[in-house]
Protein backbone atom coordinates (compact mmCIF):
# COMPACT_ATOMS: atom_id res chain seq x y z
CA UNK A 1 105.96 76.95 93.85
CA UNK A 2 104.56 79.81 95.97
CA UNK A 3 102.62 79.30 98.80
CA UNK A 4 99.99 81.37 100.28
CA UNK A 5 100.70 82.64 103.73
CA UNK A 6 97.78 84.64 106.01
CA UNK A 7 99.30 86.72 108.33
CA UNK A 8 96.86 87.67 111.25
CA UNK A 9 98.54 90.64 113.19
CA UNK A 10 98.00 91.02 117.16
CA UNK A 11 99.55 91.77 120.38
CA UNK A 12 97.48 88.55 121.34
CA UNK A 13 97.86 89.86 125.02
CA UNK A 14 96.77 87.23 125.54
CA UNK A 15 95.73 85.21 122.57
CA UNK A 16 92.08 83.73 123.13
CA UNK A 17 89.58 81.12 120.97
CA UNK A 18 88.23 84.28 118.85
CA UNK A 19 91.56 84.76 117.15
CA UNK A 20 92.06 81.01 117.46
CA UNK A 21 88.98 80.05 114.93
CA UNK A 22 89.43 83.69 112.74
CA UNK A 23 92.73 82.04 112.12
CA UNK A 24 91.54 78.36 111.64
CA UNK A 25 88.77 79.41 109.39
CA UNK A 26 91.01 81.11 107.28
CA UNK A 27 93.83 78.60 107.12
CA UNK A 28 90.95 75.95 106.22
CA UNK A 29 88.67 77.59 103.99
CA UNK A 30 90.48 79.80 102.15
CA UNK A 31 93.25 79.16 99.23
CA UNK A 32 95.78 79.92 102.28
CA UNK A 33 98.28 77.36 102.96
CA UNK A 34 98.84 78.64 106.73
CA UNK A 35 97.97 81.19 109.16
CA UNK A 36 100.42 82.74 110.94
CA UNK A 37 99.75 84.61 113.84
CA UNK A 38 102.22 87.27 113.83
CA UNK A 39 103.01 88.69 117.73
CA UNK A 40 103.63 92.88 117.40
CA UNK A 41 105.70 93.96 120.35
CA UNK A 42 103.99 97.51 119.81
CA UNK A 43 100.98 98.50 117.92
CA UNK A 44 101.98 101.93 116.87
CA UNK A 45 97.84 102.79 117.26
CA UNK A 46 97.72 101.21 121.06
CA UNK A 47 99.27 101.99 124.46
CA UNK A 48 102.01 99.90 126.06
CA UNK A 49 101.08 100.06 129.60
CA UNK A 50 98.87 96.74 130.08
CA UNK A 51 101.33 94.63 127.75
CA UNK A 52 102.56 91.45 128.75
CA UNK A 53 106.19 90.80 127.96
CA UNK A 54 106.51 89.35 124.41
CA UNK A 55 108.30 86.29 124.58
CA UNK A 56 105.62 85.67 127.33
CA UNK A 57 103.14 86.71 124.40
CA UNK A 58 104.39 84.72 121.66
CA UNK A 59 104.95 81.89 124.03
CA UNK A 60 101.20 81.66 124.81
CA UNK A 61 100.34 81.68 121.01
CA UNK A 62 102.86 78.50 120.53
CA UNK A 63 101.02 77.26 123.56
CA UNK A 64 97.61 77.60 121.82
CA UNK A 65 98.43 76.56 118.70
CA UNK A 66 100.16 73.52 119.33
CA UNK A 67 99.46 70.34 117.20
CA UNK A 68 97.67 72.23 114.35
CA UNK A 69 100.45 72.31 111.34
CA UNK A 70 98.18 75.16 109.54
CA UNK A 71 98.89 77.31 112.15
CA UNK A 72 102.25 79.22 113.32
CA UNK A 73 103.64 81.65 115.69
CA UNK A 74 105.81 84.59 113.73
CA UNK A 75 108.37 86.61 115.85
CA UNK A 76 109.46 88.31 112.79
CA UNK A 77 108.59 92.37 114.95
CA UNK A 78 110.56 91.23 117.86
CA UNK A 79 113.96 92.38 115.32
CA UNK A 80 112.30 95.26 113.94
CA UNK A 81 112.67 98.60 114.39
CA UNK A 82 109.44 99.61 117.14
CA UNK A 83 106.77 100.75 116.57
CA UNK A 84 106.00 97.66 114.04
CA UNK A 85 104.74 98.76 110.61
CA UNK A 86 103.00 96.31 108.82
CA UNK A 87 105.28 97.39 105.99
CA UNK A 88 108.45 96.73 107.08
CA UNK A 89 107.31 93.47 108.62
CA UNK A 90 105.78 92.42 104.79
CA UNK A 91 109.56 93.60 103.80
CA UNK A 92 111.12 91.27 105.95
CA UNK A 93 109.02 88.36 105.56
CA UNK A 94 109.55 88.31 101.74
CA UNK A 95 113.74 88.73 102.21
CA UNK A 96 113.12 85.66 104.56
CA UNK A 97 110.75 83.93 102.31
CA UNK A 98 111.05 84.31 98.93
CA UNK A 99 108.60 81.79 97.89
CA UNK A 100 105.86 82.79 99.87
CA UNK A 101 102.59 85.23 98.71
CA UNK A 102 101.93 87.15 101.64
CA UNK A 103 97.64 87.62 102.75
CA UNK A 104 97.13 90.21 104.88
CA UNK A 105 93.69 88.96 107.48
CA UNK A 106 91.99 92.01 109.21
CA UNK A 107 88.55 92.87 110.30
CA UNK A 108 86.49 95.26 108.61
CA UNK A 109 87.05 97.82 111.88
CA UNK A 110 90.36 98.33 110.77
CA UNK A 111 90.12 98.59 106.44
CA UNK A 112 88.95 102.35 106.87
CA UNK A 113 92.17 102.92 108.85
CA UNK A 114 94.33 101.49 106.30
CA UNK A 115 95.12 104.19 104.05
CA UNK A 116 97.00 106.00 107.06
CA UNK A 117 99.27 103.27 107.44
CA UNK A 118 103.00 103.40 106.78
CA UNK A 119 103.21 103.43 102.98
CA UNK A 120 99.77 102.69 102.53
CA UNK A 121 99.52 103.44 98.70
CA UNK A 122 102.67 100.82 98.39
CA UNK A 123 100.73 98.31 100.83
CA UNK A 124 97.62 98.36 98.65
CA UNK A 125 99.28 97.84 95.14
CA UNK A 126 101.24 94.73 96.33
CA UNK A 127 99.49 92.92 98.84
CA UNK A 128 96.20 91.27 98.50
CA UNK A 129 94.06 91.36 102.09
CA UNK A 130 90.81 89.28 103.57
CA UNK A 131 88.77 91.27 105.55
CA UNK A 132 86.46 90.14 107.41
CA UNK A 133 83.42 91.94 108.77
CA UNK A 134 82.89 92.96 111.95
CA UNK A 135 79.44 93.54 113.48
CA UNK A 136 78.49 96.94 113.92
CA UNK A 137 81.48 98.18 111.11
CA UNK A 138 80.49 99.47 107.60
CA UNK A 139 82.86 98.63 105.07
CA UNK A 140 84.03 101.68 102.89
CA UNK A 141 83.87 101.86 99.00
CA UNK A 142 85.67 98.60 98.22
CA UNK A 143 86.72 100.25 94.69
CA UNK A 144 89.08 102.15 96.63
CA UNK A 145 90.63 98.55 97.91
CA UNK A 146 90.81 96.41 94.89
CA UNK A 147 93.08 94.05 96.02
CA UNK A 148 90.22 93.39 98.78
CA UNK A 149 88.49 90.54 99.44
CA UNK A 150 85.74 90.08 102.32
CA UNK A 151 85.41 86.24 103.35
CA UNK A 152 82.74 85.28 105.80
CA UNK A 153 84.33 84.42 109.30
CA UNK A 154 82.57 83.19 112.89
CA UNK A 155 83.30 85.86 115.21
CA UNK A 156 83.00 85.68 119.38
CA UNK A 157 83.04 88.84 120.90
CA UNK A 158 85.68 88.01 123.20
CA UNK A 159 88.38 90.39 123.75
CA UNK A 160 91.98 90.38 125.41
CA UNK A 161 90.94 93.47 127.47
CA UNK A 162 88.37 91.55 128.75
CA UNK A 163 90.34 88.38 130.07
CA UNK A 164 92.83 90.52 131.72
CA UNK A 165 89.96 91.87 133.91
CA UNK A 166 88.42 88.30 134.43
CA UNK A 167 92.58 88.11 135.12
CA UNK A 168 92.78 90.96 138.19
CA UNK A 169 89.27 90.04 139.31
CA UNK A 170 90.06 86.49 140.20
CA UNK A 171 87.01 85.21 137.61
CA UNK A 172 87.53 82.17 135.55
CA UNK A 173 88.57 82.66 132.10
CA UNK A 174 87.68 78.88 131.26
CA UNK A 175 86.44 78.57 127.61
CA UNK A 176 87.77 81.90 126.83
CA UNK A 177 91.35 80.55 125.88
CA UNK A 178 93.03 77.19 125.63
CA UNK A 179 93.07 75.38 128.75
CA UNK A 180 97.41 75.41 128.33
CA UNK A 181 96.78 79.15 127.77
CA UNK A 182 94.96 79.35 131.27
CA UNK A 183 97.24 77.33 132.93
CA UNK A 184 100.04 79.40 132.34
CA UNK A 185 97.94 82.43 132.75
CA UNK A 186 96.88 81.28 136.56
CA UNK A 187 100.88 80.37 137.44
């Protein structure tokens, strides 16, 4: 029997309560089975320079999701060829688990963006996605996405950039992350 596995991509640098509930709501109120949070070593769309190491990364998401069996940490990217394309990690996951239907989760900011991606055409014929919307972000012509589907999700505007400035600054980042997450943040 297949099971039906979100994958919410991130460099999670570091991961925070925002992707924390995206990735709870899904796993608890959609037909997914699990969430897993899947730690890129290098978005081929961002810079490297303010990246944490990511075992250290991927480390922090174990950290935060601890205790909560409808969540998981993937390190599928670590083996992969770099930059990570979401294609060749969807490739990968499959050959490693057969059984599985793969869900793509993104926010609406990045579905316009999607049919520049590494063998987007391929992507969008086998994959189904859940988008959900971002304020301020207009979703295209959803005919042109038909294996689309935009689900309803609490978002914080909280963002990694912004904790690693609390981070430098010496200001608390209490509430912002899992108190385990901030712990090993402040080491």
């Amino acid at each position: 029997m297949s099971r039906r596995i979100g994958l919410l991509f991130g460099s999670f640098n570091p991961v925070h309560i925002g992707h924390l509930i995206l990735a709870e709501h899904f796993a608890t109120r959609t037909d997914l089975a699990e969430v897993w949070l899947v730690v890129t070593p290098h978005n081929p769309f961002k810079a490297t320079a303010d990246l944490r190491p990511e075992a250290e990364r991927l480390r922090l998401v174990e950290l935060a999701i601890a205790g909560n069996p409808r969540l998981r940490a993937e390190d599928i990217e670590f083996g992969l060829p770099r930059p990570s394309y979401t294609i060749a990690t969807l490739d990968a996951l499959r050959q490693r688990h057969p059984t599985h239907d793969f869900v793509l989760l993104m926010g609406s900011d990045n579905l316009p963006g999607l049919p520049r991606w590494q063998e987007a055409p391929r992507l969008l014929a086998e994959v189904d996605i859940y988008v959900y919307p971002r304020p301020g972000t207009e979703l295209p012509d959803l005919t042109t996405f038909p294996r689309v589907q935009v689900i309803a999700a609490p978002l914080l505007d909280i963002s990694a950039t912004y904790i690693r400035e609390s981070l430098r600054a010496s200001r608390s980042i209490r509430y912002l992350v899992p108190a385990a997450v901030e712990a090993e943040l402040l080491k």
